[in-house]
C-alpha atoms as a PDB file:
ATOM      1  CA  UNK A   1    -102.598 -97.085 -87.522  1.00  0.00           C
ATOM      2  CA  UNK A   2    -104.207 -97.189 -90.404  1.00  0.00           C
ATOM      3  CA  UNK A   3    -104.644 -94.313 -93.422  1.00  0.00           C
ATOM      4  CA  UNK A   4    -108.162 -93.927 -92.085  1.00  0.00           C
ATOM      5  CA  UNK A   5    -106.458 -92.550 -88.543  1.00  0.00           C
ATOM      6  CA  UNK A   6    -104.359 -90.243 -90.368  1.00  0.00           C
ATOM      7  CA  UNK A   7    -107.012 -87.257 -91.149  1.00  0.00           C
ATOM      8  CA  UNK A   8    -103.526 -84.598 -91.999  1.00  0.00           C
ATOM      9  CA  UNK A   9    -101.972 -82.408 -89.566  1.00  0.00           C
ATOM     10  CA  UNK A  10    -104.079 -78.718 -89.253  1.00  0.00           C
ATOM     11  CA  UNK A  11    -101.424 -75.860 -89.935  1.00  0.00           C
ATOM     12  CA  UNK A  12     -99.802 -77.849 -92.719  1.00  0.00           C
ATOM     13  CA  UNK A  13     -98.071 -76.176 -95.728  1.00  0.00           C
ATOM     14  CA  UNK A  14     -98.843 -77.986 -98.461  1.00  0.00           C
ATOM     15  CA  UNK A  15     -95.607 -79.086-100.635  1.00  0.00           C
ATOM     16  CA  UNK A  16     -96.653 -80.095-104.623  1.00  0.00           C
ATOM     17  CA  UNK A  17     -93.694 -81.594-105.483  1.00  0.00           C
ATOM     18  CA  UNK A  18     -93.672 -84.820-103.397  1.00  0.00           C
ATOM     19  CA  UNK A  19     -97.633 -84.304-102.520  1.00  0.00           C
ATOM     20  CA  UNK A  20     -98.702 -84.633-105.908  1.00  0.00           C
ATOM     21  CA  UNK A  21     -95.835 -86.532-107.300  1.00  0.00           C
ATOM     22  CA  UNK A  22     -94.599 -89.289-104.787  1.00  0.00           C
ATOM     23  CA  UNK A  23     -92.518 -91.355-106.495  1.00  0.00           C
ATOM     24  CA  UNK A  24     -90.951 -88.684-108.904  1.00  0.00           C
ATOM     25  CA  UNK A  25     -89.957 -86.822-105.382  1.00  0.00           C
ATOM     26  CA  UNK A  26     -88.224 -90.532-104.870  1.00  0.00           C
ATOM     27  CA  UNK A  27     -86.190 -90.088-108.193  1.00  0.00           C
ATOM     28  CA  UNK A  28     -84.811 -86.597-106.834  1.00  0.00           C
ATOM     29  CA  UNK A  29     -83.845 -87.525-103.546  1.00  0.00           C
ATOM     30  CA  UNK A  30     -81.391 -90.339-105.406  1.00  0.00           C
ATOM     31  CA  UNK A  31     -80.002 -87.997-107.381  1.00  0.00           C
ATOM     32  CA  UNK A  32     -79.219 -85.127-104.944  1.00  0.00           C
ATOM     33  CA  UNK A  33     -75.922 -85.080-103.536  1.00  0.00           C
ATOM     34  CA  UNK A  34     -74.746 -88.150-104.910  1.00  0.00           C
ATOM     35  CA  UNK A  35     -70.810 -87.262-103.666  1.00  0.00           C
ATOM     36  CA  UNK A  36     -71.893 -86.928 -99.998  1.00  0.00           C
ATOM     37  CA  UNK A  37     -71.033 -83.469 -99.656  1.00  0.00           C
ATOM     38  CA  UNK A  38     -74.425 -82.268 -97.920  1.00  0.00           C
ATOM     39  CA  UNK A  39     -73.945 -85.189 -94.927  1.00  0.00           C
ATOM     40  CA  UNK A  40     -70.326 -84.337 -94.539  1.00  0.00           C
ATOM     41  CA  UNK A  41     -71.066 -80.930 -93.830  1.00  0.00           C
ATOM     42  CA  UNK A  42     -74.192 -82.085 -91.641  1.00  0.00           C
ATOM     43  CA  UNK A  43     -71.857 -84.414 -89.663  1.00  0.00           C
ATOM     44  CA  UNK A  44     -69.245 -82.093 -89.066  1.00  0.00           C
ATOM     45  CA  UNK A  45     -72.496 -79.390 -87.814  1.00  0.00           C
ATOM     46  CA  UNK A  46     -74.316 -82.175 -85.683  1.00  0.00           C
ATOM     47  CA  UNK A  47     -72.824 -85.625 -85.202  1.00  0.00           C
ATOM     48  CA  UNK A  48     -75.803 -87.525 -84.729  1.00  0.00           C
ATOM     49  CA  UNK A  49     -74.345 -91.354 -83.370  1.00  0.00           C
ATOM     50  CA  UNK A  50     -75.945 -92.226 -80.172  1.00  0.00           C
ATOM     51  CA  UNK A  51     -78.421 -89.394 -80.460  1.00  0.00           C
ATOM     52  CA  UNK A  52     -82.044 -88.693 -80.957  1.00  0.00           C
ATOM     53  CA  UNK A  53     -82.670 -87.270 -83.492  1.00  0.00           C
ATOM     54  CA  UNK A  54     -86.066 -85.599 -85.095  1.00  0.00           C
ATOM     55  CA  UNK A  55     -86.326 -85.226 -88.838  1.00  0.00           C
ATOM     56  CA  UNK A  56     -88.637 -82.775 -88.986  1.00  0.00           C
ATOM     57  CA  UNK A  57     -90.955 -82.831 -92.767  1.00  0.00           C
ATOM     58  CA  UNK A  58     -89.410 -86.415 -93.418  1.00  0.00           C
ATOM     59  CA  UNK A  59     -91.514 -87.054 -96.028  1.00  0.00           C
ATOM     60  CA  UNK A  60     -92.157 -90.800 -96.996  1.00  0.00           C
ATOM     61  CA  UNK A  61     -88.798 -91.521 -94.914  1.00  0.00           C
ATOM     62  CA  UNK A  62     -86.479 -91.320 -97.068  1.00  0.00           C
ATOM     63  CA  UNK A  63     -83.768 -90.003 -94.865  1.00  0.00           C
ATOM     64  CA  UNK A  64     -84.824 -91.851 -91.642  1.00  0.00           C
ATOM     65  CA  UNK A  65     -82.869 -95.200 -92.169  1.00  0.00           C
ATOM     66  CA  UNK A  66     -79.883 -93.134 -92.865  1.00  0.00           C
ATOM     67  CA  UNK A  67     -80.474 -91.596 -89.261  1.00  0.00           C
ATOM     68  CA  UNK A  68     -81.234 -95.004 -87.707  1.00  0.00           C
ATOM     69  CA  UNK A  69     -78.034 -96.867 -89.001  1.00  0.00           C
ATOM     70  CA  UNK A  70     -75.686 -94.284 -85.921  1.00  0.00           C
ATOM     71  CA  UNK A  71     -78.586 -92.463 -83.931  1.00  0.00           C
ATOM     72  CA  UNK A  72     -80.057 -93.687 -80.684  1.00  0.00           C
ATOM     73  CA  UNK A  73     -84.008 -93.134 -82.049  1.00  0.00           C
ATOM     74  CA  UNK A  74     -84.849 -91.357 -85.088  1.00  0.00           C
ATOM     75  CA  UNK A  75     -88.662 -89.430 -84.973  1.00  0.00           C
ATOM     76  CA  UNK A  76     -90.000 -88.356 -88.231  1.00  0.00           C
ATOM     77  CA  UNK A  77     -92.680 -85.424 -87.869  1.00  0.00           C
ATOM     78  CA  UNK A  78     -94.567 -85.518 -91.433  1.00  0.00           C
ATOM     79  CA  UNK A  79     -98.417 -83.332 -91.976  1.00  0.00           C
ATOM     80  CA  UNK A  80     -99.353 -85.304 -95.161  1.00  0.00           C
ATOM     81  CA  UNK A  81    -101.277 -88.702 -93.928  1.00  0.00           C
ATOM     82  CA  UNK A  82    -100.219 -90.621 -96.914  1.00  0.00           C
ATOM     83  CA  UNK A  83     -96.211 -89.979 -96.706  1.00  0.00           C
ATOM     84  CA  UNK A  84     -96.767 -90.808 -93.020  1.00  0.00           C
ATOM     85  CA  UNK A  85     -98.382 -93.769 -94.151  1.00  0.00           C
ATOM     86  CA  UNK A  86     -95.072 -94.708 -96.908  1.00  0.00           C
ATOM     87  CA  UNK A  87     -91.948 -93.541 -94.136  1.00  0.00           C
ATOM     88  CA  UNK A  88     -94.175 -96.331 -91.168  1.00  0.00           C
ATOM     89  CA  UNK A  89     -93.797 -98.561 -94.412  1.00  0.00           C
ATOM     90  CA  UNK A  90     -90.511 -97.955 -94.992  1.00  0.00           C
ATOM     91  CA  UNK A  91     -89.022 -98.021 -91.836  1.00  0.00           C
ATOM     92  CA  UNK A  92     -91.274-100.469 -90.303  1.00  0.00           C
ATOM     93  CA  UNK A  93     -88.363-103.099 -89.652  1.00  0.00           C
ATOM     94  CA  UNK A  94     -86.446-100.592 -88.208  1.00  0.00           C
ATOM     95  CA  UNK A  95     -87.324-100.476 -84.102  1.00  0.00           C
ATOM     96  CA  UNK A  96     -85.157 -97.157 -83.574  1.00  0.00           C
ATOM     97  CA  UNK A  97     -87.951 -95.100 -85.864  1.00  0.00           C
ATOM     98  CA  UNK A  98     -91.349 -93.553 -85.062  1.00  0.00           C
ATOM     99  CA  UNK A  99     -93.306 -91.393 -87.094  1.00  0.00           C
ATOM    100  CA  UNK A 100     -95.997 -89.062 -86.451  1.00  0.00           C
ATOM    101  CA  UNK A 101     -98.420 -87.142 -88.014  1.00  0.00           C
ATOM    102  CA  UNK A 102     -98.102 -83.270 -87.141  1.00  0.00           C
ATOM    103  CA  UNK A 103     -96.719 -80.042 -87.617  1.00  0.00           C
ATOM    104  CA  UNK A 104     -93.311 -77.806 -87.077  1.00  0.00           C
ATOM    105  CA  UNK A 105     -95.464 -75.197 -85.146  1.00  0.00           C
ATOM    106  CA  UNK A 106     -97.309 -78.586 -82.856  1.00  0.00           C
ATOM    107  CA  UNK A 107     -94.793 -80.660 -82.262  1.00  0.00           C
ATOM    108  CA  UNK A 108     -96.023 -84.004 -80.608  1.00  0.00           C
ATOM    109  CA  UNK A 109     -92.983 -84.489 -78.616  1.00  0.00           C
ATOM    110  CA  UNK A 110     -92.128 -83.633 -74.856  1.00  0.00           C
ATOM    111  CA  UNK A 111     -89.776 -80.429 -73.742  1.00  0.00           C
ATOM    112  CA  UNK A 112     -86.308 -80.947 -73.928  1.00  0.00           C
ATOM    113  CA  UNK A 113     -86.520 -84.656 -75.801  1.00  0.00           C
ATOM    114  CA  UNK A 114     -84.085 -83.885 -79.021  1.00  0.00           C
ATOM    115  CA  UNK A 115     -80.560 -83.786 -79.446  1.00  0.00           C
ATOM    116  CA  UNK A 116     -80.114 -83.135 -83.591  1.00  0.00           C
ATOM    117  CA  UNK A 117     -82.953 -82.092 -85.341  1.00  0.00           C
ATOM    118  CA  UNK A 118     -82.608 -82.305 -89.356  1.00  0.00           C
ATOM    119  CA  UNK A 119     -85.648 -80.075 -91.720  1.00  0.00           C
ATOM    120  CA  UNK A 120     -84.515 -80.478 -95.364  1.00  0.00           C
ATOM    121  CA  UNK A 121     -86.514 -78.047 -97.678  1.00  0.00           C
ATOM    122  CA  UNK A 122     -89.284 -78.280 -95.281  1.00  0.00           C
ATOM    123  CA  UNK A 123     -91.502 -75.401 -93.362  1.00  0.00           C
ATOM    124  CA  UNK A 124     -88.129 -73.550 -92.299  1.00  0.00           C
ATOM    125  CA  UNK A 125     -88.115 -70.927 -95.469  1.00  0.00           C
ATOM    126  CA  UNK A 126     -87.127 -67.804 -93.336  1.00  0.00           C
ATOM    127  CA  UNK A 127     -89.784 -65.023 -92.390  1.00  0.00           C
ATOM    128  CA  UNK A 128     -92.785 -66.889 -91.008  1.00  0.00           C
ATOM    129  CA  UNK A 129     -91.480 -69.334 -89.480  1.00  0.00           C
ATOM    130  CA  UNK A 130     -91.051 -68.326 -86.075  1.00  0.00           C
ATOM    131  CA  UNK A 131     -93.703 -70.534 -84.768  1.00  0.00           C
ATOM    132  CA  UNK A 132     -91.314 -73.474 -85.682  1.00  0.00           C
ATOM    133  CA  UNK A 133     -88.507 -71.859 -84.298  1.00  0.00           C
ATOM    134  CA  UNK A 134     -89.926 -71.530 -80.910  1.00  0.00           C
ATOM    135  CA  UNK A 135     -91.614 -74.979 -81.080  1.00  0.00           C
ATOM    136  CA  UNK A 136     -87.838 -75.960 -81.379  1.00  0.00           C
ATOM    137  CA  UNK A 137     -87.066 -73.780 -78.197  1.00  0.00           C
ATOM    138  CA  UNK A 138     -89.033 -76.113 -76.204  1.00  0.00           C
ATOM    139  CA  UNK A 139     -88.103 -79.682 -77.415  1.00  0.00           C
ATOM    140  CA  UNK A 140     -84.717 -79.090 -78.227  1.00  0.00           C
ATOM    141  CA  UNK A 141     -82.176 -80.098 -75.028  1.00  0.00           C
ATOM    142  CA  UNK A 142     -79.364 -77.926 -74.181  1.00  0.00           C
ATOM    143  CA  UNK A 143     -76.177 -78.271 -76.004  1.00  0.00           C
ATOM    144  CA  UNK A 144     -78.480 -80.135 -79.036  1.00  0.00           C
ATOM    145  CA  UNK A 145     -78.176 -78.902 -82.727  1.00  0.00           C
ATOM    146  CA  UNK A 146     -80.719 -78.087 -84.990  1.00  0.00           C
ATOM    147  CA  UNK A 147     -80.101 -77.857 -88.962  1.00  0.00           C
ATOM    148  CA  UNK A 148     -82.218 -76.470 -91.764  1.00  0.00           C
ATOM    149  CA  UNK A 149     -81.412 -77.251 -95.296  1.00  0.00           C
ATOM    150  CA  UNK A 150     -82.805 -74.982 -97.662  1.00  0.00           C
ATOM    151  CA  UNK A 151     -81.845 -73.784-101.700  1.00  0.00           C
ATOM    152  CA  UNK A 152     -79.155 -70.980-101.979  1.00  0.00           C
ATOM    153  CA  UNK A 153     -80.316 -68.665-105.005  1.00  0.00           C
ATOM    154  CA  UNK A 154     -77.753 -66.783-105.153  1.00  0.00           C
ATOM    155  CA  UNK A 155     -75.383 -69.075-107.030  1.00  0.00           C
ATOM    156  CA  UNK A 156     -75.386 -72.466-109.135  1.00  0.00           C
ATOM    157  CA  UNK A 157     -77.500 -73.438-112.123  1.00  0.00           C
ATOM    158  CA  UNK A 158     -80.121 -74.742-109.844  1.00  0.00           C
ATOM    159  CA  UNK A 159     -79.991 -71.454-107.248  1.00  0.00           C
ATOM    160  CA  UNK A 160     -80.504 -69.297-111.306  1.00  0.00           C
ATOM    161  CA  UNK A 161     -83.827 -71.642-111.789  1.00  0.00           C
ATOM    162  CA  UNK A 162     -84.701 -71.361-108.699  1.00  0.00           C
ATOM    163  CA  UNK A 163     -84.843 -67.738-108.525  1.00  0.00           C
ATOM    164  CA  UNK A 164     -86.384 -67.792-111.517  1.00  0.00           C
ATOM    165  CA  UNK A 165     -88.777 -70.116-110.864  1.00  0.00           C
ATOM    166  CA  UNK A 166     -89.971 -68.733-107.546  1.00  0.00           C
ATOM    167  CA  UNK A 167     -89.779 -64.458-107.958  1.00  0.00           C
ATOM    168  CA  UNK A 168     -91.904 -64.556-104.478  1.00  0.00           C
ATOM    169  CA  UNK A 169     -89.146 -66.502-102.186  1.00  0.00           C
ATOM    170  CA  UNK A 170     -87.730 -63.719 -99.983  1.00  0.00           C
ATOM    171  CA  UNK A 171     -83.901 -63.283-101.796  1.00  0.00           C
ATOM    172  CA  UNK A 172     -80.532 -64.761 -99.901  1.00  0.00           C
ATOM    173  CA  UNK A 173     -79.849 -61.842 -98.413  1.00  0.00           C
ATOM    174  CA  UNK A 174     -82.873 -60.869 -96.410  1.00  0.00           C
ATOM    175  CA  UNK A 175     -83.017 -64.832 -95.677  1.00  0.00           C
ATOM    176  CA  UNK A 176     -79.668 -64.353 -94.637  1.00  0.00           C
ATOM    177  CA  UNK A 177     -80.679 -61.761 -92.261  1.00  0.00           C
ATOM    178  CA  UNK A 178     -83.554 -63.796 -90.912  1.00  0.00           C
ATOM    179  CA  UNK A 179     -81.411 -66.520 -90.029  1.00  0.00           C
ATOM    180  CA  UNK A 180     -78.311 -64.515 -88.018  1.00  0.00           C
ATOM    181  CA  UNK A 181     -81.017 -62.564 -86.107  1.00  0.00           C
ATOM    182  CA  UNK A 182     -82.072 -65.877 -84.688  1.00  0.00           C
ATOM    183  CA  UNK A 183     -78.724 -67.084 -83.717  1.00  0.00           C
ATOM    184  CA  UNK A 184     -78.122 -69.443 -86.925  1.00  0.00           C
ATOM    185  CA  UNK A 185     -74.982 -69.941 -88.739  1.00  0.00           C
ATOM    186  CA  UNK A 186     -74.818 -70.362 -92.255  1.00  0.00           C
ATOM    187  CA  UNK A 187     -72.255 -73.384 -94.169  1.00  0.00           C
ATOM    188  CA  UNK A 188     -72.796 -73.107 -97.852  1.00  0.00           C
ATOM    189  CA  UNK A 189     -72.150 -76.689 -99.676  1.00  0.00           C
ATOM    190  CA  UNK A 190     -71.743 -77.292-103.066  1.00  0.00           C
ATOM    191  CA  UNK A 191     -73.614 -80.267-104.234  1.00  0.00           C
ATOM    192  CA  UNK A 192     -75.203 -81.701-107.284  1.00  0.00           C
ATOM    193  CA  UNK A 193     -78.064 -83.555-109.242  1.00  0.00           C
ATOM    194  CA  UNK A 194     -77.016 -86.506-110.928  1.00  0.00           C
ATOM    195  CA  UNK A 195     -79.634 -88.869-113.088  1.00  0.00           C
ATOM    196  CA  UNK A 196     -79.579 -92.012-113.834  1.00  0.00           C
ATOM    197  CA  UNK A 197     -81.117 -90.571-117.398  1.00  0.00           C
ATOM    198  CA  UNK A 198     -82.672 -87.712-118.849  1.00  0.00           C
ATOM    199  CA  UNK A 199     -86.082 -88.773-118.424  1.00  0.00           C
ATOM    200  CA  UNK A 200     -85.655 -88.606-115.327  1.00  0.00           C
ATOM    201  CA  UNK A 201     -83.920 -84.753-114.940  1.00  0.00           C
ATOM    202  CA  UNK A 202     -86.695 -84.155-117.398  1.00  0.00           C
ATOM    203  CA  UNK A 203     -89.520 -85.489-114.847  1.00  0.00           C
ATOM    204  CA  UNK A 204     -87.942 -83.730-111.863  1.00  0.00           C
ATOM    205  CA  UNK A 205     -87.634 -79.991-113.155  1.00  0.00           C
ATOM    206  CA  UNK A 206     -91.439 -80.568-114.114  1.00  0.00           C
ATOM    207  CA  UNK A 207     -92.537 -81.357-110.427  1.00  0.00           C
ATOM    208  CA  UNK A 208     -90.170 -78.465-109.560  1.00  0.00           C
ATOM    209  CA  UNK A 209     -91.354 -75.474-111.732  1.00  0.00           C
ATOM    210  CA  UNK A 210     -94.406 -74.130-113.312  1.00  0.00           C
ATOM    211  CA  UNK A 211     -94.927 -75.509-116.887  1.00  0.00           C
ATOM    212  CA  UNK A 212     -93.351 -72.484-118.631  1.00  0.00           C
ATOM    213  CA  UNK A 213     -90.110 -72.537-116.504  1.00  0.00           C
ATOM    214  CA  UNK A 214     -89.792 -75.913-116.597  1.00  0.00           C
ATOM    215  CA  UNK A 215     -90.015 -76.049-120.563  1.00  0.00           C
ATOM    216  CA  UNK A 216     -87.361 -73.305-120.824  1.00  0.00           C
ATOM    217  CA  UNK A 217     -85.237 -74.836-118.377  1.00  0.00           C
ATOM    218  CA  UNK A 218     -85.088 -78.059-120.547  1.00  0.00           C
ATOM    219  CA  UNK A 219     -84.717 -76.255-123.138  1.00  0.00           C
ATOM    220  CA  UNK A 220     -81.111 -74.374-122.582  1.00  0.00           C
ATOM    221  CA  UNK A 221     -80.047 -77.289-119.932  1.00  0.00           C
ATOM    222  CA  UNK A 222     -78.589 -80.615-121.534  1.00  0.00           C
ATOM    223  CA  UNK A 223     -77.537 -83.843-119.867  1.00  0.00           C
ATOM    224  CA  UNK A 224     -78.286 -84.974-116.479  1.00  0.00           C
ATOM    225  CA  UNK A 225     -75.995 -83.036-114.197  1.00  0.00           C
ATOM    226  CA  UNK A 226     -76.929 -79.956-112.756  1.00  0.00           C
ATOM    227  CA  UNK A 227     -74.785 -78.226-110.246  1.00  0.00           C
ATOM    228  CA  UNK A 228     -76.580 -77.347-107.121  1.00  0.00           C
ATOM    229  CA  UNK A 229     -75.658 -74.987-104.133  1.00  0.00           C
ATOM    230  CA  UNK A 230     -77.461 -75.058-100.764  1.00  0.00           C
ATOM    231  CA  UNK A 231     -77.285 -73.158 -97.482  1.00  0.00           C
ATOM    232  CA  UNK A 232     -76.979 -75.538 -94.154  1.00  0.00           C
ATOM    233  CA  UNK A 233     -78.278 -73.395 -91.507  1.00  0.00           C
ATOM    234  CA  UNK A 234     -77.614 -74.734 -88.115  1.00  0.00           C
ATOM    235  CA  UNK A 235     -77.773 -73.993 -84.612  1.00  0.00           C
ATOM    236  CA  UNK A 236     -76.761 -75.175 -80.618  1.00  0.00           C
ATOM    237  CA  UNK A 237     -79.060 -74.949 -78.013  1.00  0.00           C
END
């Protein structure tokens, strides 16, 4: 298919970091997690060998050969024609993979068709996404997990930017509420950022935050680590 065929998913929320900034988005998702902490807990949640799974927002692939190296098939569901475009690239030697073009509230799958479904800082932020959730109602199958990986603000140097950096994200407790009204359970890991070199910290805060947070945040942070806590959200079916 080429990019011509790809005209963007309607519905789509559009995402400015790795829209806008492709290959910086690359640079963060090498340094996140770089200990292994965030899969650990994702394995222990949803063991995904032998399984097919749906990464759900996958972005330009990134995670999908990850996926492919244990899982039976591995679907990526991305709205922005030009990552779908880079994860076919990417995974193109990899006959396990398909991605589509579409949307967490239009899924282009059939009922009861997934058995892990992975969404890493992607559509699932809480109040307003209930069209999602019910979209994963129908092609989840029974005894399936799904898990949603999203910032915890309430703790870490990153969750302090964060907060700071976006005053209009609803705050960890009423997400928290969201979340166990739904059925979800909530495993808090403890991760990191790790560069390769300040440049490139430097680059990623700047695709992260408004100009003026970003400049402060470089200003009182030094080196390349940054300390990082998220919220794995998961649930069975």
């Amino acid at each position: 298919m080429s990019r011509a065929d790809l005209p963007g998913a309607t519905g789509a929320i559009p995402s400015p970091n790795i829209w806008n900034h492709t290959a910086t988005y690359e640079i963060e998702n090498r340094a996140l997690d770089p200990h292994g902490r965030l899969w650990a807990a994702m394995a222990e949640a949803a063991p995904w060998a032998g399984r097919d799974v749906l990464d759900l927002g996958c972005g330009t692939g990134f995670y999908l050969p990850t996926f492919a190296d244990e899982a039976r098939t591995v679907t990526g569901i991305e709205p922005h024609p030009d990552l779908v475009t880079l994860a076919r690239r990417r995974t193109r030697r990899l006959p396990n993979v398909t991605v589509h073009n579409g949307v967490a509230q239009q899924l282009p799958l059939p009922p009861s068709s997934v058995d892990v479904m992975h969404a890493r800082w992607a559509y699932f932020f809480g109040p307003g996404s209930e069209p999602g959730l019910g979209e994963l109602d129908r092609v989840m199958r029974r005894g399936g997990v799904a898990m949603v990986i999203d910032n915890d603000g309430s703790r870490s140097t990153f969750g302090g930017w964060f907060r700071r950096g976006y005053p209009k994200v609803p705050p960890p407790d009423e997400q928290e509420r969201f979340w166990s009204m739904h059925g979800w359970t909530r495993v808090p890991v403890d991760m990191d950022w790790s560069f390769g070199s300040r440049a490139d910290l430097e680059a990623v805060v700047r695709i992260e935050f408004d100009p003026a947070t970003a400049a402060a945040i470089l200003e009182e942070h030094q080196g390349t680590y940054v300390d990082y806590a998220v919220n794995l959200w998961w649930k069975r079916f």
